[in-house]
N, C-alpha and C. Protein backbone atom coordinates (compact mmCIF):
# COMPACT_ATOMS: atom_id res chain seq x y z
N UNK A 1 88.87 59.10 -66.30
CA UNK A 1 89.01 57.66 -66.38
C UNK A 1 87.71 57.01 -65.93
N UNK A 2 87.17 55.89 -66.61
CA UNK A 2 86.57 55.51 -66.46
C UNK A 2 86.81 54.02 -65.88
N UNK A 3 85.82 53.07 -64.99
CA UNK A 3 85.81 51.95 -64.63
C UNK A 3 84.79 50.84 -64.45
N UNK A 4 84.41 49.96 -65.70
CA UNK A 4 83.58 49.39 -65.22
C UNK A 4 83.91 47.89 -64.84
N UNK A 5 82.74 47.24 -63.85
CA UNK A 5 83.64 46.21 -63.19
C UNK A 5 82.30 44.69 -63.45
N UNK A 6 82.35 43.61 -64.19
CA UNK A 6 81.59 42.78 -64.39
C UNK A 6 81.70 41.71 -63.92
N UNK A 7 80.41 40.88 -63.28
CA UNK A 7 80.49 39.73 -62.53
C UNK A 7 79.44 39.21 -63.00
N UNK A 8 79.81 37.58 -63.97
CA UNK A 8 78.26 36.94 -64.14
C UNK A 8 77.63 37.65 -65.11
N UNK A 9 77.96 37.90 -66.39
CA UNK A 9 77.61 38.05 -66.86
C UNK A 9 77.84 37.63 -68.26
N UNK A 10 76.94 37.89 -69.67
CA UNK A 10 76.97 36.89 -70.76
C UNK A 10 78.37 37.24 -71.13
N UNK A 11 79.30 36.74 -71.98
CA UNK A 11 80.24 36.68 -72.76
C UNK A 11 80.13 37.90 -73.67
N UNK A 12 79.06 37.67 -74.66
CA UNK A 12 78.96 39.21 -75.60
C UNK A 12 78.87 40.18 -74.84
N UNK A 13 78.41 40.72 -73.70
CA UNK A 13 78.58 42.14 -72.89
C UNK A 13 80.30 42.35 -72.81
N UNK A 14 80.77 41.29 -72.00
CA UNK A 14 81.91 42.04 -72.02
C UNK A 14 82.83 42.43 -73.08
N UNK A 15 82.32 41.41 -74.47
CA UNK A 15 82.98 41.47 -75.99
C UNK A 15 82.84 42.70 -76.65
N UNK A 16 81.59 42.54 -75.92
CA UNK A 16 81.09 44.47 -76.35
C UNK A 16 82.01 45.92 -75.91
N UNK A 17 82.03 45.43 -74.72
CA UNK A 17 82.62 46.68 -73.85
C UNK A 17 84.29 46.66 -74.04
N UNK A 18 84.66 45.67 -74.50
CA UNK A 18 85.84 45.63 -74.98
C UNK A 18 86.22 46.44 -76.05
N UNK A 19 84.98 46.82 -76.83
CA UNK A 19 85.48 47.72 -78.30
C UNK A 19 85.70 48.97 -77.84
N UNK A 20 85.46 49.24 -76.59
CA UNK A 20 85.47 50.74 -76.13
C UNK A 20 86.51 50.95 -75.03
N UNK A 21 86.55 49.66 -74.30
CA UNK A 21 87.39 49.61 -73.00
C UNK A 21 88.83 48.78 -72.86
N UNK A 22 89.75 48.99 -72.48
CA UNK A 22 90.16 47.71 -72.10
C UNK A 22 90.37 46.86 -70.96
N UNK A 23 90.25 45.33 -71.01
CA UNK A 23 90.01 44.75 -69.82
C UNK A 23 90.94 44.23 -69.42
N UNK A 24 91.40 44.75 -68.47
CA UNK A 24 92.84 44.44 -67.64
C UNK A 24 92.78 43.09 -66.66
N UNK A 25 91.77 43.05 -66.46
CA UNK A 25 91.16 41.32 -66.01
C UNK A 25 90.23 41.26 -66.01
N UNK A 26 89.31 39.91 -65.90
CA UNK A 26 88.46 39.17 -66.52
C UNK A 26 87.38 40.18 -65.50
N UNK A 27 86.03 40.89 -66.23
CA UNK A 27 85.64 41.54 -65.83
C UNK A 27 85.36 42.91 -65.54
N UNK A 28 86.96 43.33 -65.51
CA UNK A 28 87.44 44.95 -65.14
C UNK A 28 87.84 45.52 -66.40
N UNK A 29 86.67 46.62 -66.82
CA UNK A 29 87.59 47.62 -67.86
C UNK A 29 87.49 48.74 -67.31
N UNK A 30 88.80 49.04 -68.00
CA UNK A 30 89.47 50.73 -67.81
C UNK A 30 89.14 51.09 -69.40
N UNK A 31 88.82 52.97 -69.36
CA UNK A 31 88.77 53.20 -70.27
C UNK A 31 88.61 54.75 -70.12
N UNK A 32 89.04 55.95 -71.00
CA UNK A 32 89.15 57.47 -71.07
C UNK A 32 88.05 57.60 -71.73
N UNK A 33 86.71 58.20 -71.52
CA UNK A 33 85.81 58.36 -72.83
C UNK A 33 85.10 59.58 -72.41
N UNK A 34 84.03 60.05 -73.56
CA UNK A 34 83.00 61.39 -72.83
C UNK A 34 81.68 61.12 -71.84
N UNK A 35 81.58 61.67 -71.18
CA UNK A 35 80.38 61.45 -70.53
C UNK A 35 78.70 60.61 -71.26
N UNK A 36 78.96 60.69 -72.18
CA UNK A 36 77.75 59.94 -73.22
C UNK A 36 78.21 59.27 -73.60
N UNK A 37 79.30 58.88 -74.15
CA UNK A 37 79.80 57.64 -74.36
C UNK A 37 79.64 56.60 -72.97
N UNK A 38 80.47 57.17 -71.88
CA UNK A 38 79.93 56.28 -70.95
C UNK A 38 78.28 55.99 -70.51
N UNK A 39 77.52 56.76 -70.14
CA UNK A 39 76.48 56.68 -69.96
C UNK A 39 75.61 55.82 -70.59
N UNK A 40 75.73 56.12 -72.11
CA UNK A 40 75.78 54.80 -73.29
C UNK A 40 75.65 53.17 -72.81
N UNK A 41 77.46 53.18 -72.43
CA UNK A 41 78.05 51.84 -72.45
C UNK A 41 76.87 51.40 -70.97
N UNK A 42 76.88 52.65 -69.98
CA UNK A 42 76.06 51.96 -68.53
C UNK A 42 74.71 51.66 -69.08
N UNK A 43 74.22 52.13 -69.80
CA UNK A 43 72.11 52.02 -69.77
C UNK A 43 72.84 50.28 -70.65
N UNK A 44 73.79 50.18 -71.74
CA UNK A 44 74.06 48.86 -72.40
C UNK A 44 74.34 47.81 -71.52
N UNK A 45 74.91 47.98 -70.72
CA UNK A 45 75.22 47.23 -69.73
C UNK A 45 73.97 46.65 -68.82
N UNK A 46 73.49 47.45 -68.45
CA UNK A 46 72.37 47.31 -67.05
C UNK A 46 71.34 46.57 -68.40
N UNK A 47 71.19 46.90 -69.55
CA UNK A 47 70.21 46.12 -70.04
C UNK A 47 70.60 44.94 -70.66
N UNK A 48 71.58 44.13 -70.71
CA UNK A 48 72.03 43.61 -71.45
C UNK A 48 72.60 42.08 -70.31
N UNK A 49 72.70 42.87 -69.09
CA UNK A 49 73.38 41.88 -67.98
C UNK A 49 71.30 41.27 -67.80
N UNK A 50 71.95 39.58 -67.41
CA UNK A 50 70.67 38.83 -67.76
C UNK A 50 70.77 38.69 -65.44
N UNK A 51 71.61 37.80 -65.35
CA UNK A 51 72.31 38.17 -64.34
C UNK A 51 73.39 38.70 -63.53
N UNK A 52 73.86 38.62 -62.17
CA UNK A 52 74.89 38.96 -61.59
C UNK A 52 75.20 40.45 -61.70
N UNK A 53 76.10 41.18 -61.46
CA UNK A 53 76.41 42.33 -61.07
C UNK A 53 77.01 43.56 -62.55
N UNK A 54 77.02 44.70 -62.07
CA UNK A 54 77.52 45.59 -62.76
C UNK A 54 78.06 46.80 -61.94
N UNK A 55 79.18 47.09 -62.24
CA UNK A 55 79.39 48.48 -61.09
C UNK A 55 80.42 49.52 -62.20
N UNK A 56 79.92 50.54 -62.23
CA UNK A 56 80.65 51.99 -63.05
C UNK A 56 81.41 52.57 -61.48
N UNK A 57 82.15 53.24 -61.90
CA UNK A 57 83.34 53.96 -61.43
C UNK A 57 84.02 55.54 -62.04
N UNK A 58 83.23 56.37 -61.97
CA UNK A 58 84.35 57.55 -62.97
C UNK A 58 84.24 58.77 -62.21
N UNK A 59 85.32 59.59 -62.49
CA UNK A 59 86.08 60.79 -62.21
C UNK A 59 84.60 61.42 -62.01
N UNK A 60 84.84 62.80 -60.82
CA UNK A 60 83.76 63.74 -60.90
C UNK A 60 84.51 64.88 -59.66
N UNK A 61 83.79 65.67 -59.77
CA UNK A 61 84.10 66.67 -58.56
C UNK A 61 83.51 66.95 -57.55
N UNK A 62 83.78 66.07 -56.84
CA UNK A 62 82.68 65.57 -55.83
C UNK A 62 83.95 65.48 -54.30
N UNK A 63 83.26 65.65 -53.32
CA UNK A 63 84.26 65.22 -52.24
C UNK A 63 85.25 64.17 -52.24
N UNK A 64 84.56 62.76 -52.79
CA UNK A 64 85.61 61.42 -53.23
C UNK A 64 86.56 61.53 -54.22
N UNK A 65 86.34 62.91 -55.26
CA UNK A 65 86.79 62.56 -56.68
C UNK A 65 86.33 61.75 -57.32
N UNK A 66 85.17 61.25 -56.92
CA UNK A 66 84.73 59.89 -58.13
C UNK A 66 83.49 59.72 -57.68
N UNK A 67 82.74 58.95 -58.54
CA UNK A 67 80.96 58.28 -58.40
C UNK A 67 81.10 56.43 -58.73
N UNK A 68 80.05 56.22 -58.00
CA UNK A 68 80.04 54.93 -58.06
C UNK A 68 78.51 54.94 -58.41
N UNK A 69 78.23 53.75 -59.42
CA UNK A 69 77.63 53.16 -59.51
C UNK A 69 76.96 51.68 -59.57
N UNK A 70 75.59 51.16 -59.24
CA UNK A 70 76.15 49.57 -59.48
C UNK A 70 74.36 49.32 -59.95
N UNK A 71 73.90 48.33 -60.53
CA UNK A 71 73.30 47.34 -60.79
C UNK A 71 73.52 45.67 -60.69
N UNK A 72 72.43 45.31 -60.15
CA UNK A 72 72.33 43.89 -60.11
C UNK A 72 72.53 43.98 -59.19
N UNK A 73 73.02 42.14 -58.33
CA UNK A 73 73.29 41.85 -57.06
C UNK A 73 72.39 42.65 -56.29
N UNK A 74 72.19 42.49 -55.43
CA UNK A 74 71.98 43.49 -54.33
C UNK A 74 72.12 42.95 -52.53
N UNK A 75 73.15 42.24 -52.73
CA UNK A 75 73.77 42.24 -51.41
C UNK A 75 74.82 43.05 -51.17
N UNK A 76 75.04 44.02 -51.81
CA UNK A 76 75.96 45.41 -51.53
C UNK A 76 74.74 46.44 -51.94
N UNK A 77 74.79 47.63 -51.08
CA UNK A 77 73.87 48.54 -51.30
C UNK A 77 74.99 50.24 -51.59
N UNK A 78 74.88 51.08 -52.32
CA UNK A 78 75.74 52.06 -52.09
C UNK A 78 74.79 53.53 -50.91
N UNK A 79 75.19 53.60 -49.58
CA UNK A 79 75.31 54.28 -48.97
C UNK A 79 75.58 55.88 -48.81
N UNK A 80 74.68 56.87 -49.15
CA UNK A 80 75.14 58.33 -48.79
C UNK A 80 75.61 58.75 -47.40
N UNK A 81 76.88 58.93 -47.13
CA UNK A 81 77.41 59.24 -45.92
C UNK A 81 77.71 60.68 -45.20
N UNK A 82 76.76 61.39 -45.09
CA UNK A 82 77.24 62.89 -45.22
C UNK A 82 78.09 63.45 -46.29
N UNK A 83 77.83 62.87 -47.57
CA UNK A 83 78.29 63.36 -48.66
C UNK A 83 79.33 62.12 -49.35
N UNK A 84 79.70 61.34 -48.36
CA UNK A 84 80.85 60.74 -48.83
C UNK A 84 79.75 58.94 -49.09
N UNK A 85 80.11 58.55 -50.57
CA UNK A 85 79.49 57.56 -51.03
C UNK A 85 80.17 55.71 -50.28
N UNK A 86 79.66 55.47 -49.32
CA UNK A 86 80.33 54.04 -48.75
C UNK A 86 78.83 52.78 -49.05
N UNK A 87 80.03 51.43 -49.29
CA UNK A 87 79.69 50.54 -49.56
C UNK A 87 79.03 49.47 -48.15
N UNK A 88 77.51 49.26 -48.14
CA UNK A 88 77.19 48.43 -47.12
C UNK A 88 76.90 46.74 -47.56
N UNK A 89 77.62 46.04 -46.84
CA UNK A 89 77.45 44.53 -46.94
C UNK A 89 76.49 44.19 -46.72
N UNK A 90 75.23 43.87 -47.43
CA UNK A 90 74.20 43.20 -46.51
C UNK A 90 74.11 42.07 -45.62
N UNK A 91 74.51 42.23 -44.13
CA UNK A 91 74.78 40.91 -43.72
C UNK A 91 73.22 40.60 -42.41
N UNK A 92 73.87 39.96 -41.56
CA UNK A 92 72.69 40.24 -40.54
C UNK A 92 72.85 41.58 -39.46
N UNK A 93 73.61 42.10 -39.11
CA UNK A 93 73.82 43.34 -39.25
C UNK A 93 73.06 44.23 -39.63
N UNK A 94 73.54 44.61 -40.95
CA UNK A 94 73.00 45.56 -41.96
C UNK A 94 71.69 45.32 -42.09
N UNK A 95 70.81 44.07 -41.62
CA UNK A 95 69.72 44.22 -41.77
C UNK A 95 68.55 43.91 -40.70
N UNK A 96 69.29 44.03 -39.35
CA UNK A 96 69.14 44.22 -38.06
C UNK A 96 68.88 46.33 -38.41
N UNK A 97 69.89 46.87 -38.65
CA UNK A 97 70.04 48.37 -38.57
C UNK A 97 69.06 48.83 -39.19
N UNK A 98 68.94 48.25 -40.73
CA UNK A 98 67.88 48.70 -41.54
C UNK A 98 66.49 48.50 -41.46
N UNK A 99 65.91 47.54 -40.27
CA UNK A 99 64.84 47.34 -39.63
C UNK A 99 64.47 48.10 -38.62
N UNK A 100 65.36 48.83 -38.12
CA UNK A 100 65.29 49.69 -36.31
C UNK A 100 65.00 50.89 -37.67
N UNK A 101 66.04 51.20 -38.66
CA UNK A 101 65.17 52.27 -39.26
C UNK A 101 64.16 52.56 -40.21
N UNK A 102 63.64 51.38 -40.46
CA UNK A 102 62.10 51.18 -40.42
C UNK A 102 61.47 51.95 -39.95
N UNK A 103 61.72 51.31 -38.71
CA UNK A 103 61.01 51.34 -37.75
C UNK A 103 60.77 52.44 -37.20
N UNK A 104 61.75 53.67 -36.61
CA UNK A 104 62.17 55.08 -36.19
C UNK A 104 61.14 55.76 -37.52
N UNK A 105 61.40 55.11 -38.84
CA UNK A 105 60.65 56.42 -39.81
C UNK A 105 59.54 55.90 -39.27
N UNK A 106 58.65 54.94 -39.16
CA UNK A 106 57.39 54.70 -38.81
C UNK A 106 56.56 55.24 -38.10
N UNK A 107 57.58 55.19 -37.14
CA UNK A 107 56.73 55.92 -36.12
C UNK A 107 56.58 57.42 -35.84
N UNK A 108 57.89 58.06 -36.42
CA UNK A 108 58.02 59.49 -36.59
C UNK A 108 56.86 59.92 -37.82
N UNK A 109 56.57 59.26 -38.59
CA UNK A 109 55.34 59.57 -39.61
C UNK A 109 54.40 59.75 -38.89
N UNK A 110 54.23 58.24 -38.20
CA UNK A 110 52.82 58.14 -36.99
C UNK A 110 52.56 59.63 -36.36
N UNK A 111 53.73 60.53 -35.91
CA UNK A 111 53.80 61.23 -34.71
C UNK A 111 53.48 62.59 -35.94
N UNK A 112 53.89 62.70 -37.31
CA UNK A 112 53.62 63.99 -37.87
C UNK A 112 52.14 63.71 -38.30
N UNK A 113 51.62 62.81 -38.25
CA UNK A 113 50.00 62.72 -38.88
C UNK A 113 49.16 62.89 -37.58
N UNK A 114 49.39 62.59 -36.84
CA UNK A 114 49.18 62.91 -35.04
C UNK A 114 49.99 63.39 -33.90
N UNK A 115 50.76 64.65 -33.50
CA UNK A 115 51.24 65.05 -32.99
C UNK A 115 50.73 64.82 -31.37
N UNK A 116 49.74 64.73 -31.32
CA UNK A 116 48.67 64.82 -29.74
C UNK A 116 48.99 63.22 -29.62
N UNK A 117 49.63 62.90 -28.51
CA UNK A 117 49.73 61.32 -28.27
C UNK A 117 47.93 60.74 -27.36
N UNK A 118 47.74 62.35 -26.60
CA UNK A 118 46.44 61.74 -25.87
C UNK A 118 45.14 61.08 -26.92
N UNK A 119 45.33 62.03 -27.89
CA UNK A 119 43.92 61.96 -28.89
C UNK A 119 44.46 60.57 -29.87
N UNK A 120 44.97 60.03 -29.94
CA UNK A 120 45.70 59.10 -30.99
C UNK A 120 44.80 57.57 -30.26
N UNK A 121 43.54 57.66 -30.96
CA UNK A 121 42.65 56.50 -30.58
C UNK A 121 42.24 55.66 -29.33
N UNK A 122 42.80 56.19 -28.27
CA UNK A 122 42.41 56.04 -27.11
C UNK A 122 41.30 56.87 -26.25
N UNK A 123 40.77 57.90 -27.40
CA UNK A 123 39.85 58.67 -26.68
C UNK A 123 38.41 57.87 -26.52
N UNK A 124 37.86 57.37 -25.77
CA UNK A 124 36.53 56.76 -25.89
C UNK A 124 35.66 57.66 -24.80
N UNK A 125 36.05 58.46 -24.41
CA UNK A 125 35.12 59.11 -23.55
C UNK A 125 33.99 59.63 -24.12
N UNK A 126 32.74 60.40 -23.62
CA UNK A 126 32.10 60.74 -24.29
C UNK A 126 31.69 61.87 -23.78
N UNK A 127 32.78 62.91 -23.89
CA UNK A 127 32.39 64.09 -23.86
C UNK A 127 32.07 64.71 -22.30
N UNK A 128 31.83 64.02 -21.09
CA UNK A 128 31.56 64.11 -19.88
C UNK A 128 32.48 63.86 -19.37
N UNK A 129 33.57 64.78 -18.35
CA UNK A 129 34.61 65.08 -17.55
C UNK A 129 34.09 64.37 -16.24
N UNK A 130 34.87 63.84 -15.53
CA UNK A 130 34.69 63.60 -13.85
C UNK A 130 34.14 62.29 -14.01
């Protein structure tokens, strides 16, 4: 089963996706198809939406039973969770967290390109001890 879910977007996309899907409400189609068929309808979709959102939904064998996908918007981000796919709100929050880990990779880079904290540009000596 397939699921795709539309927000804000032109009239002909969803007229489109209607020949393949059906839309059980304004936005949401359900639909049984092959893997290229869907894949199809997603690259049609993502190119075709001018604005607002797009999100796929289908069966897989995966820990969830299912994959998510999305385009557009991007005040929802999709999240790898130790395997399990969760949805983050971008709020102030989410982008308080996503700044501290910035920040943590930053500096852990800093520390693999320079492991020696003494030698890390504070050396001005010149070679003469005492």
């Amino acid at each position: 089963m397939v699921v795709i879910v539309l927000e804000n977007v032109p009239k002909r996309l969803r007229g489109e996706l209607s020949r393949w899907m059906l839309e059980v409400s304004t936005g949401v189609f359900v639909g049984s198809m092959s893997a290229l068929v869907r894949d199809l309808l997603w690259e049609k979709c993502k190119e075709k939406k001018t604005v607002g959102r797009c999100c796929l939904m289908y069966r897989t064998s995966n820990e969830q039973g299912f994959t998510i996908r999305t385009h557009g918007d991007t005040t929802r981000t999709l999240v790898d969770f130790d395997g399990i796919t969760l949805v983050a709100v971008q709020n102030a929050e989410w982008q308080r967290i996503h700044a501290k880990r910035k920040k943590s990779k930053a500096t852990e880079n800093l520390e693999k390109e320079n492991p020696n904290p003494s030698a890390r540009d504070s050396d001005t000596s010149d070679g003469v001890s005492g």
